[in-house]
N, C-alpha and C. Protein backbone atom coordinates (compact mmCIF):
# COMPACT_ATOMS: atom_id res chain seq x y z
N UNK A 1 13.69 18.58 56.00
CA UNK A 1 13.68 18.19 54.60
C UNK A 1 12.41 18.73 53.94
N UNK A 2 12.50 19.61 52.90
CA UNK A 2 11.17 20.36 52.21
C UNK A 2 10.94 18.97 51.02
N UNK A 3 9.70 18.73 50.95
CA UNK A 3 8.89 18.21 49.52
C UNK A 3 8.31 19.43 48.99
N UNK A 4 9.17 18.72 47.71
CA UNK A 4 9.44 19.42 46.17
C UNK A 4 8.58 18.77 45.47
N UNK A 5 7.71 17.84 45.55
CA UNK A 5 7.02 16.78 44.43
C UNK A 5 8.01 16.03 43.61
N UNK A 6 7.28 15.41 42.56
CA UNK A 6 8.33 14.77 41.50
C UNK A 6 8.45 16.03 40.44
N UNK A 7 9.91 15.34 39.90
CA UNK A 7 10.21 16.59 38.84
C UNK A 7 9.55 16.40 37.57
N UNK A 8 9.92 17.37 36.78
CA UNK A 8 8.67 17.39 35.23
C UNK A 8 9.32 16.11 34.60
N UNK A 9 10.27 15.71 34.60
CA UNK A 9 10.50 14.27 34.05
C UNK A 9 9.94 13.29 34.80
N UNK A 10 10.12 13.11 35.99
CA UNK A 10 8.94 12.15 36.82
C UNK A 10 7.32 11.82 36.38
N UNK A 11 7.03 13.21 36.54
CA UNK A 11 5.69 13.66 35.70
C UNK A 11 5.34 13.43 34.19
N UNK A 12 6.33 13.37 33.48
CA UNK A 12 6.09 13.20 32.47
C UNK A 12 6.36 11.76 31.52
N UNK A 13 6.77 11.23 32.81
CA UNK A 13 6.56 9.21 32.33
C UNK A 13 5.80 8.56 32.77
N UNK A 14 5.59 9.38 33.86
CA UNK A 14 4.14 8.97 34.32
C UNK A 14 2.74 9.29 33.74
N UNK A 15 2.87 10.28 32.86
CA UNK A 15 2.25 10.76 32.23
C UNK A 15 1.58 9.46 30.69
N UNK A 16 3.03 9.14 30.11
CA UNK A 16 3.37 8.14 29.34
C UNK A 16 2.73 6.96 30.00
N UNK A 17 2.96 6.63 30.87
CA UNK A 17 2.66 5.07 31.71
C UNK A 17 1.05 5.00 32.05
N UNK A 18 0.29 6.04 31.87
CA UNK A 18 -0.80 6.43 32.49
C UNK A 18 -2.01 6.72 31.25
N UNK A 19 -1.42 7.18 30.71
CA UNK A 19 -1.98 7.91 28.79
C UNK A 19 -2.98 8.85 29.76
N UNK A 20 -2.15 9.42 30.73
CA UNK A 20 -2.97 10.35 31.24
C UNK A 20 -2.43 12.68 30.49
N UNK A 21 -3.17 12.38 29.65
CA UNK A 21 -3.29 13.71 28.78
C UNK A 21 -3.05 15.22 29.74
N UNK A 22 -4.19 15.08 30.89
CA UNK A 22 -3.79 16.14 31.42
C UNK A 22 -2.65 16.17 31.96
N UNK A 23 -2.30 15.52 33.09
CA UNK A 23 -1.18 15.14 33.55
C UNK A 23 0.10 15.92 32.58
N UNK A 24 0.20 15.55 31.37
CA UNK A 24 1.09 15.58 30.11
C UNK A 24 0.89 17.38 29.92
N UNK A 25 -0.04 17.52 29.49
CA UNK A 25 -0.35 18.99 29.51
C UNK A 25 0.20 20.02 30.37
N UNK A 26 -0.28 19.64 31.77
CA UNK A 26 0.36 20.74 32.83
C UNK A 26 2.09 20.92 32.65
N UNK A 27 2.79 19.31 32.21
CA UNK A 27 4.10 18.96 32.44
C UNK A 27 4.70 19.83 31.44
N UNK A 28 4.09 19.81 30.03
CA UNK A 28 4.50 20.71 29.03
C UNK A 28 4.01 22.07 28.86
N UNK A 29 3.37 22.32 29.93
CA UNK A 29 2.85 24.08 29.99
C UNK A 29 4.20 24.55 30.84
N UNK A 30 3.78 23.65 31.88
CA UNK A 30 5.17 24.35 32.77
C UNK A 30 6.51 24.42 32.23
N UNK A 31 6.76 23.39 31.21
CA UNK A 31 7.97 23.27 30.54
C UNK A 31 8.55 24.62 29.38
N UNK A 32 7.02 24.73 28.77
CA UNK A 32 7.38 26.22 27.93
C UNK A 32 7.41 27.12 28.27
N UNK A 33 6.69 27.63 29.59
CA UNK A 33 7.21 28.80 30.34
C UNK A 33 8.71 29.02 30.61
N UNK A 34 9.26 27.71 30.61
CA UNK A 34 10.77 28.16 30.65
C UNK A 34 11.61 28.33 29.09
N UNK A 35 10.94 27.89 27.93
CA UNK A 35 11.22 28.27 26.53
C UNK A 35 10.96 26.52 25.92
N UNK A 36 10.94 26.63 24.63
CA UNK A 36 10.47 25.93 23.69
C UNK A 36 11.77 25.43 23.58
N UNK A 37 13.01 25.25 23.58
CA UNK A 37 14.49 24.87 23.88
C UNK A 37 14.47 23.78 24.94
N UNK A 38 13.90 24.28 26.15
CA UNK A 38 13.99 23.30 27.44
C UNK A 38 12.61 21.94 27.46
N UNK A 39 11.25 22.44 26.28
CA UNK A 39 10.75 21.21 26.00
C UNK A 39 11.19 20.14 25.22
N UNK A 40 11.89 20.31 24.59
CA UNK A 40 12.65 19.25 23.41
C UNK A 40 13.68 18.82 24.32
N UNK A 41 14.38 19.30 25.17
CA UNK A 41 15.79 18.76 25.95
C UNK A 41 15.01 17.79 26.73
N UNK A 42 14.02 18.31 27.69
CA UNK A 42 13.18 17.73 28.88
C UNK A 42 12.67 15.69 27.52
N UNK A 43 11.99 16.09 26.70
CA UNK A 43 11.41 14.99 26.34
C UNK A 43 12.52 14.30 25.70
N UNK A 44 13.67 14.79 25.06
CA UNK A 44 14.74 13.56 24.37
C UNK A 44 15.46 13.18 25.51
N UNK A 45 15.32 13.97 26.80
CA UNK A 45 16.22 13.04 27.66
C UNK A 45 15.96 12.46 28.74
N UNK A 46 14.61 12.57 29.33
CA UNK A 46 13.82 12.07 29.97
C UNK A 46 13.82 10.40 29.83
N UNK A 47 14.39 9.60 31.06
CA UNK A 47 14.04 8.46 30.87
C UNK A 47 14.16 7.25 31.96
N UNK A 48 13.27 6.61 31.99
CA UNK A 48 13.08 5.46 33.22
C UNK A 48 14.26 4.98 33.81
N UNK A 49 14.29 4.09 34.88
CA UNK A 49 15.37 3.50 35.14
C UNK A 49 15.84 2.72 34.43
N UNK A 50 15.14 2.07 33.55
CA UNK A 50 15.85 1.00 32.83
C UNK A 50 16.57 1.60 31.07
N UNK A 51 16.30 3.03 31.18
CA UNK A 51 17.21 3.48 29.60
C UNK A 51 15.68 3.45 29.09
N UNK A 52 14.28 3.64 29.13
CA UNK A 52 13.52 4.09 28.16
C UNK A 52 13.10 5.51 28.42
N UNK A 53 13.00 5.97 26.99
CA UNK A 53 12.34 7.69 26.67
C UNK A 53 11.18 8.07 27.00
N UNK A 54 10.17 8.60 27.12
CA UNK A 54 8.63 8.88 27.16
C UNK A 54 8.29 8.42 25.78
N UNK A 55 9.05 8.24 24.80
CA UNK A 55 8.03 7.89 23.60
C UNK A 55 8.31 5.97 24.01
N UNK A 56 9.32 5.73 24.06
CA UNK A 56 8.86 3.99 24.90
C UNK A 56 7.90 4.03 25.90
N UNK A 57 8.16 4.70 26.78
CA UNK A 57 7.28 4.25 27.38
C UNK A 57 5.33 4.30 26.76
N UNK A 58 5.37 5.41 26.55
CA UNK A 58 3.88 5.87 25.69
C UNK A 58 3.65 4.94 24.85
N UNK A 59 4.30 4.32 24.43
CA UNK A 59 3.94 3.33 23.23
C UNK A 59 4.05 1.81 24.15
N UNK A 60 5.27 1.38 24.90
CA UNK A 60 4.84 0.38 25.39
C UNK A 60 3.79 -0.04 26.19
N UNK A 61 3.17 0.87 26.59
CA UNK A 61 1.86 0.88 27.67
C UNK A 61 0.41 1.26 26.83
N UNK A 62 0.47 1.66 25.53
CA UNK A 62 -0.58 1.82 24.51
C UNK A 62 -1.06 3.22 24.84
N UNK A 63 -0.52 4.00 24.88
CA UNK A 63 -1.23 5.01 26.10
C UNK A 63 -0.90 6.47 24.26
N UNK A 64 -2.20 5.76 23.58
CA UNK A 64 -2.42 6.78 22.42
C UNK A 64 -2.44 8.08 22.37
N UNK A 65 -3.05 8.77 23.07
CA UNK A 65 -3.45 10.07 23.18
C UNK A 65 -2.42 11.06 23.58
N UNK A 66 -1.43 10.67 24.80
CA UNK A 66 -0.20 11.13 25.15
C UNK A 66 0.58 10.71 24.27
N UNK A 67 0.82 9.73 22.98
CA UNK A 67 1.76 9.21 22.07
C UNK A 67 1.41 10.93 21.09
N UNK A 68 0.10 10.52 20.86
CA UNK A 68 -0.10 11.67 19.57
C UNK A 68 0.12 12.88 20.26
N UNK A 69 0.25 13.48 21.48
CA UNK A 69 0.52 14.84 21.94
C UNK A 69 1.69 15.18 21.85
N UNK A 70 2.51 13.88 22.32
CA UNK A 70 4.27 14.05 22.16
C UNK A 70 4.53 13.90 20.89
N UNK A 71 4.08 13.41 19.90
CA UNK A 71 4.71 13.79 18.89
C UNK A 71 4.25 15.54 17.85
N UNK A 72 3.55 15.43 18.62
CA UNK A 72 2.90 16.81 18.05
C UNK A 72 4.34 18.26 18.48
N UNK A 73 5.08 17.92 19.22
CA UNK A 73 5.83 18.44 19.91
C UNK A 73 7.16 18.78 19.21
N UNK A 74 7.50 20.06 19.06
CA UNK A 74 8.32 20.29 17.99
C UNK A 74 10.08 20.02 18.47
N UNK A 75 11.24 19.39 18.07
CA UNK A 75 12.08 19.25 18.36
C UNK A 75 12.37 18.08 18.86
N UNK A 76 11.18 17.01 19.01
CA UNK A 76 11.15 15.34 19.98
C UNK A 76 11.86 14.37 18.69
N UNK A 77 12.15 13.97 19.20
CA UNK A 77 13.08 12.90 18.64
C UNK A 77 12.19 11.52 18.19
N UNK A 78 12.22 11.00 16.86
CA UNK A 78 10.98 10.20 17.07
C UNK A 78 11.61 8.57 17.14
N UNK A 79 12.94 8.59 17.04
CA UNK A 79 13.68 7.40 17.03
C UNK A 79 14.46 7.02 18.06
N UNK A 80 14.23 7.50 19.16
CA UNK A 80 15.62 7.36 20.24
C UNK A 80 15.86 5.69 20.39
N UNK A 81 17.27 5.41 20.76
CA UNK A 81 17.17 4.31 21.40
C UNK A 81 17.32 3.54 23.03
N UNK A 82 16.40 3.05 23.34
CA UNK A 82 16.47 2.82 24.54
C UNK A 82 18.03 1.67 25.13
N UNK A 83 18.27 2.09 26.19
CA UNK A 83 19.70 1.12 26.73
C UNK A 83 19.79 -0.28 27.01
N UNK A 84 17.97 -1.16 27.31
CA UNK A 84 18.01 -2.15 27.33
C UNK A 84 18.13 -2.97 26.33
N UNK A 85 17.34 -2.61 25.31
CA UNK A 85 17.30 -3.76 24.08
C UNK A 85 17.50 -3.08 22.74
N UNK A 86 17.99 -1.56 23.23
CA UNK A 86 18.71 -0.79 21.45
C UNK A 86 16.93 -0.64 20.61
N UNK A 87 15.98 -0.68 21.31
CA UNK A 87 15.15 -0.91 20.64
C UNK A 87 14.20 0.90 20.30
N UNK A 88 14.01 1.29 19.46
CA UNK A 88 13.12 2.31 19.39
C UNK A 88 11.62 2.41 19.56
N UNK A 89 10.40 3.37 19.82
CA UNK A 89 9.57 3.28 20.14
C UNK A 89 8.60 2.62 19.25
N UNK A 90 9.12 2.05 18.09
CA UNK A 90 8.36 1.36 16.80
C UNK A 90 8.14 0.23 17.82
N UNK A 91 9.40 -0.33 17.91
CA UNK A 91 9.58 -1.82 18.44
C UNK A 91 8.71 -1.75 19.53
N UNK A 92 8.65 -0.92 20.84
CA UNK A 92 7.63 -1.46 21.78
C UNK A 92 6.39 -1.10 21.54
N UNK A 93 5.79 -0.26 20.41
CA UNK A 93 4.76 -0.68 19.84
C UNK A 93 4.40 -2.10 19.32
N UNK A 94 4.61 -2.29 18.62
CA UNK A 94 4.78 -3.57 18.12
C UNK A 94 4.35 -4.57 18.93
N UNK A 95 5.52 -4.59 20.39
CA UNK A 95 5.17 -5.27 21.25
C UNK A 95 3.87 -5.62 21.94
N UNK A 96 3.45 -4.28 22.36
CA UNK A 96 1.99 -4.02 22.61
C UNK A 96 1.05 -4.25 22.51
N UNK A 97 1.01 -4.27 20.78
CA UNK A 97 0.02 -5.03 19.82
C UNK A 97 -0.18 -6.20 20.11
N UNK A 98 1.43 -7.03 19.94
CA UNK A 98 1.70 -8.62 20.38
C UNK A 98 1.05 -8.55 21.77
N UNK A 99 0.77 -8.31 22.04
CA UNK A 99 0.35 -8.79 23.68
C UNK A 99 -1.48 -7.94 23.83
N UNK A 100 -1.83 -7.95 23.07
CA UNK A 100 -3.50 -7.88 23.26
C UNK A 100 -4.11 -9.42 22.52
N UNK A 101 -5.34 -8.73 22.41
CA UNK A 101 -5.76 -9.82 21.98
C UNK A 101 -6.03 -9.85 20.47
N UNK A 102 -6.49 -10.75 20.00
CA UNK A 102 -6.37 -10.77 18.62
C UNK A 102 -7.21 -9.62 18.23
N UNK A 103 -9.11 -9.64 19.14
CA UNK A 103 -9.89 -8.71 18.31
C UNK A 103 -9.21 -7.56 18.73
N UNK A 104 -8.21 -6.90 19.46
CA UNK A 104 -8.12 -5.75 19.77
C UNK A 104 -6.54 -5.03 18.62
N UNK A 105 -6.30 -6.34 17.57
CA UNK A 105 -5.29 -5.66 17.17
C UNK A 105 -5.45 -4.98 16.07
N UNK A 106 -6.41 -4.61 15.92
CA UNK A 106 -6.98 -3.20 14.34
C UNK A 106 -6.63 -1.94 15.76
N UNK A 107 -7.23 -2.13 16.89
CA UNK A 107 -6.89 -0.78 17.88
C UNK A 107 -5.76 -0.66 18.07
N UNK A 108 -4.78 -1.35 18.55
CA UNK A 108 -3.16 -1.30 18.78
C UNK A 108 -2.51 -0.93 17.78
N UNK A 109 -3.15 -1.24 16.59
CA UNK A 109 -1.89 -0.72 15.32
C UNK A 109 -1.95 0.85 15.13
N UNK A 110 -2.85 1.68 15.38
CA UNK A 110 -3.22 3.20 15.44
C UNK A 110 -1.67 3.29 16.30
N UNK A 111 -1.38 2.69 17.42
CA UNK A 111 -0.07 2.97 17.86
C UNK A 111 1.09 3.05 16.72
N UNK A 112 1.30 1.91 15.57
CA UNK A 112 2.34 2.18 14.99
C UNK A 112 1.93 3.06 14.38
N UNK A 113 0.86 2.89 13.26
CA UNK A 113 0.65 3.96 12.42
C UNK A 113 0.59 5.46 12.79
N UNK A 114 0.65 5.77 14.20
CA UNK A 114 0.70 7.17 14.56
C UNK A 114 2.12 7.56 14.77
N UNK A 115 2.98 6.56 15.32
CA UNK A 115 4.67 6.38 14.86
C UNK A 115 5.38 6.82 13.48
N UNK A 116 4.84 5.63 12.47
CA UNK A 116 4.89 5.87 11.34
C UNK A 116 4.35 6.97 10.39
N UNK A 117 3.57 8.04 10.97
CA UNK A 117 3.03 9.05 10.06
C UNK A 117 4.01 9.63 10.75
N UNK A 118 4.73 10.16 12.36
CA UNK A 118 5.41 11.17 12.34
C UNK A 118 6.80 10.80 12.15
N UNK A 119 7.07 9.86 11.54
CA UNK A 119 8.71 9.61 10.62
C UNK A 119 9.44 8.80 11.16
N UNK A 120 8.51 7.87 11.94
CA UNK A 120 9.43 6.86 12.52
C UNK A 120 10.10 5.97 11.40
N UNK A 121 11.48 5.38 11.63
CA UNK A 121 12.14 4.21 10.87
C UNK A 121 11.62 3.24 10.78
N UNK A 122 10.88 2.09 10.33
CA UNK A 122 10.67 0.76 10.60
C UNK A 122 12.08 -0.08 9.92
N UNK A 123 12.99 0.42 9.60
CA UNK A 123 14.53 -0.16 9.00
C UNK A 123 14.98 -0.42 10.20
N UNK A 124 15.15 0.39 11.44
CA UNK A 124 16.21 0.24 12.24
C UNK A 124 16.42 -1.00 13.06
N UNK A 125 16.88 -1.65 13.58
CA UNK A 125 17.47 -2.81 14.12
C UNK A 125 18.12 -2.56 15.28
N UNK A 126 16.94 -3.20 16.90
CA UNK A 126 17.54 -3.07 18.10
C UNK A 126 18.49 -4.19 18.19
N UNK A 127 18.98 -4.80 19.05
CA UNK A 127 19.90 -5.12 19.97
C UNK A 127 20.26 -7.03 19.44
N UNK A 128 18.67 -7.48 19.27
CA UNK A 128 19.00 -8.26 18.88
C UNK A 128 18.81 -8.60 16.93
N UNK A 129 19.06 -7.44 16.51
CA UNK A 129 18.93 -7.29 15.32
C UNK A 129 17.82 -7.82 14.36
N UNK A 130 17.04 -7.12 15.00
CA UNK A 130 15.14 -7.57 14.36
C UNK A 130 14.61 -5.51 14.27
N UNK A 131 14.37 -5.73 13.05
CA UNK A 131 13.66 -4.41 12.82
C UNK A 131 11.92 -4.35 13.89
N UNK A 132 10.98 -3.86 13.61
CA UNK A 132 9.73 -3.90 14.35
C UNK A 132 8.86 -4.87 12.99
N UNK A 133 9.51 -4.70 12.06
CA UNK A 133 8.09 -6.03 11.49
C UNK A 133 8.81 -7.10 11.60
N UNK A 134 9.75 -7.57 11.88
CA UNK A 134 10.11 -9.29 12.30
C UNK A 134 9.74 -9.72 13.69
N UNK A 135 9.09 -8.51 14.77
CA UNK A 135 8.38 -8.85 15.90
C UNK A 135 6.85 -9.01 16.27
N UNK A 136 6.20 -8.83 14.67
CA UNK A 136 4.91 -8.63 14.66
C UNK A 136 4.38 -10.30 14.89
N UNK A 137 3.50 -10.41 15.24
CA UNK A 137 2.93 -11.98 15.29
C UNK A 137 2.96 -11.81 14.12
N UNK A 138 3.06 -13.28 13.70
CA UNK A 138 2.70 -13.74 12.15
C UNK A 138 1.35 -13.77 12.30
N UNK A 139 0.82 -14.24 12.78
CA UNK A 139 -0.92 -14.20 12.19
C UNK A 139 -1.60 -12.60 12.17
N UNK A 140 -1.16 -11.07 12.45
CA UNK A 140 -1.32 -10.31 12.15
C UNK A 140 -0.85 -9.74 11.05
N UNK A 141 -1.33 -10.21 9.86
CA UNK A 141 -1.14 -9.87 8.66
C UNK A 141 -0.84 -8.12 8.25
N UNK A 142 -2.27 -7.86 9.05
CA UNK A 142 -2.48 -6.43 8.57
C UNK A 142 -0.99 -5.26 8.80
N UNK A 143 -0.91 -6.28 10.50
CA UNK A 143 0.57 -5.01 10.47
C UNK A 143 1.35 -5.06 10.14
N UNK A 144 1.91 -6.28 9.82
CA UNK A 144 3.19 -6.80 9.32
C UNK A 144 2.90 -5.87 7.92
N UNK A 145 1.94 -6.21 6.60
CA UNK A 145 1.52 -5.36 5.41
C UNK A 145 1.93 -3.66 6.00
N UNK A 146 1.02 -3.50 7.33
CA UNK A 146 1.87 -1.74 7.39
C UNK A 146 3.03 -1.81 7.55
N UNK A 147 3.48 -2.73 8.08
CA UNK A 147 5.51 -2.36 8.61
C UNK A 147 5.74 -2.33 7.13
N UNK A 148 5.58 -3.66 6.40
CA UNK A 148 6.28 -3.87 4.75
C UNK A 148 6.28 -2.55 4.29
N UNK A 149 4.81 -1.82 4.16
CA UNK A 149 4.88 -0.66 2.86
C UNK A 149 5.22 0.34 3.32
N UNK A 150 5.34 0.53 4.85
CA UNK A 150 6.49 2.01 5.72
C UNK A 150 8.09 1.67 5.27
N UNK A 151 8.67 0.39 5.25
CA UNK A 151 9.81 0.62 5.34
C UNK A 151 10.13 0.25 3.37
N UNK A 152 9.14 0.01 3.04
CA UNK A 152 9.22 0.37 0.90
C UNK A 152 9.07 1.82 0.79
N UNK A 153 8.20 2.27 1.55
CA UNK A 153 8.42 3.56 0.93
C UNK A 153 9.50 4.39 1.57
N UNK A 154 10.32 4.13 2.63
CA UNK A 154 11.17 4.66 3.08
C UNK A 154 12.38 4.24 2.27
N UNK A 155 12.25 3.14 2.24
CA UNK A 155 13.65 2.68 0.59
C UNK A 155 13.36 3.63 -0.53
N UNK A 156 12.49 3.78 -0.76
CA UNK A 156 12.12 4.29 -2.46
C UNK A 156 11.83 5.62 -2.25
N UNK A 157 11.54 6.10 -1.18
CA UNK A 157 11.51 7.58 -0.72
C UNK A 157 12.25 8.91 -1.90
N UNK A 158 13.08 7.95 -2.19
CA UNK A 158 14.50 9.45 -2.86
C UNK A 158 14.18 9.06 -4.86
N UNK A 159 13.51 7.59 -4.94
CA UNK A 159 13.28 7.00 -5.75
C UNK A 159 12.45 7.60 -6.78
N UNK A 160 11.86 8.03 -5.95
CA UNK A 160 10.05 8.24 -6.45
C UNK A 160 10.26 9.40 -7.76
N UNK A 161 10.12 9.16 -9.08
CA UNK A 161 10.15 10.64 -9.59
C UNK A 161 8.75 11.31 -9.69
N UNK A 162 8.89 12.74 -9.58
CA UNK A 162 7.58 13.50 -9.52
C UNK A 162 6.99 13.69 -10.93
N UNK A 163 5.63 13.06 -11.54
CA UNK A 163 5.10 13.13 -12.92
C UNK A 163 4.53 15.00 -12.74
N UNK A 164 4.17 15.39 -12.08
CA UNK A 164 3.47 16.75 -12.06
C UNK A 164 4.44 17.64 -12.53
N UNK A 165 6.24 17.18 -12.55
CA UNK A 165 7.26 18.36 -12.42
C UNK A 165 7.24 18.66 -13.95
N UNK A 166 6.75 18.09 -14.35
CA UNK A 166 6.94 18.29 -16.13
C UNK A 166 6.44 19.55 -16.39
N UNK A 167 4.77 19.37 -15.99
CA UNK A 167 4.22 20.84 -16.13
C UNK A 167 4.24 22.01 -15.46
N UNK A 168 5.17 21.83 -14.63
CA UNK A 168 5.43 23.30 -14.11
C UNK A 168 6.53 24.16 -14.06
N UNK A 169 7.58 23.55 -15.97
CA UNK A 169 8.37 23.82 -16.21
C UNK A 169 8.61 24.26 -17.48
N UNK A 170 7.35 24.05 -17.78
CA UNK A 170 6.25 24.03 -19.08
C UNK A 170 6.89 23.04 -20.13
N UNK A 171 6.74 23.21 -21.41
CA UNK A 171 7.26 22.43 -22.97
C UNK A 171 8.66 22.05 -22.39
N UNK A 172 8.51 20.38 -22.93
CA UNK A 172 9.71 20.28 -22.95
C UNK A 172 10.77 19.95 -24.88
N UNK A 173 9.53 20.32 -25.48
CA UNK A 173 10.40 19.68 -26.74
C UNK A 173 10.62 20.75 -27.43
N UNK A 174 11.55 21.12 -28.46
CA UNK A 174 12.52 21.95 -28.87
C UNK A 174 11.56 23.10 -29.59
N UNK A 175 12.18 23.75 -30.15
CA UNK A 175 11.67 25.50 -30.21
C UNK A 175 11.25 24.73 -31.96
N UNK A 176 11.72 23.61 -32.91
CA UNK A 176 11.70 23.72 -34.33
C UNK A 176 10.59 22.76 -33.82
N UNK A 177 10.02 21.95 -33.07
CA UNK A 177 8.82 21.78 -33.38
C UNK A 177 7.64 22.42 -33.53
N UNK A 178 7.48 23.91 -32.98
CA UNK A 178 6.70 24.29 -33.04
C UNK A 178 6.47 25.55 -33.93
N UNK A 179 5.34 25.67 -35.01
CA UNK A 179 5.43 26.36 -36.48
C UNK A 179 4.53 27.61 -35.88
């Protein structure tokens, strides 16, 4: 029987579980040598025994640095849902947070907010039909306020009209006003 090591998906939740960067690095060097096609397949389908992605896991374990590398990653999926609890990587952020300590939750929220800058949903609704701000402790104000104004501006997103478009379409009032 030859040892093969673990495969680049092995490596690369462990990677997640670890917020170990290099680790992550080698997994996605070796991965693009085989094309930029087979890194996006490798990370949307990569996943634990229990149905989570590398972005659950990276986020449920707080493991920042490998969160912000994988999303840096062109073609990754930033919403998957995992098979246990339908839940996306917002939600086990969230969790995360919930489970430090109070002074440490200004550091844990850099987890959502690094979610939320690369386009995560805070709308979506796992399993037991709770978006990620109905799992925030209530006495963490601050994040619950970030979940609120991620998922307002994701409502109002299409809403928003642009004041700048006026002038770069020039005059808008008729040809007899002007002598």
């Amino acid at each position: 029987m030859t040892d093969e090591g673990a495969s680049p998906r092995e490596l690369l939740l462990e990677s997640c579980r670890r917020n170990n960067t290099a680790l992550l690095t080698e997994v996605l060097s070796g991965l693009e040598a085989t094309g930029k096609d087979e890194v996006a397949l490798v990370l949307n389908t990569a996943t634990d025994g229990v149905g989570r992605f590398c972005l659950h896991v990276a986020a449920g374990c707080g493991s920042y640095e490998v969160l912000d590398t994988l999303l840096d990653q062109e073609g990754l999926e930033v919403d998957p849902v995992d098979r246990l609890e339908a839940d996306i990587p917002l939600h086990k952020a969230v969790r995360f947070v919930n489970g430090l300590a109070k002074e440490e939750w200004e550091a844990g929220a850099g987890l959502v907010e690094l979610l939320l800058d690369a386009g995560a949903d805070p709308r979506i609704r796992n399993k037991a039909k709770l978006k990620p701000f109905e799992l925030v402790d209530p006495r963490n104000t601050e994040l619950r306020s970030t979940l609120q104004k991620a998922e307002f501006a994701m409502m109002a997103g299409d809403d928003v009209v642009d004041q700048d478009g006026e002038d770069e379409q020039g005059p808008t009032g008729s040809a007899s006003d002007s002598e």
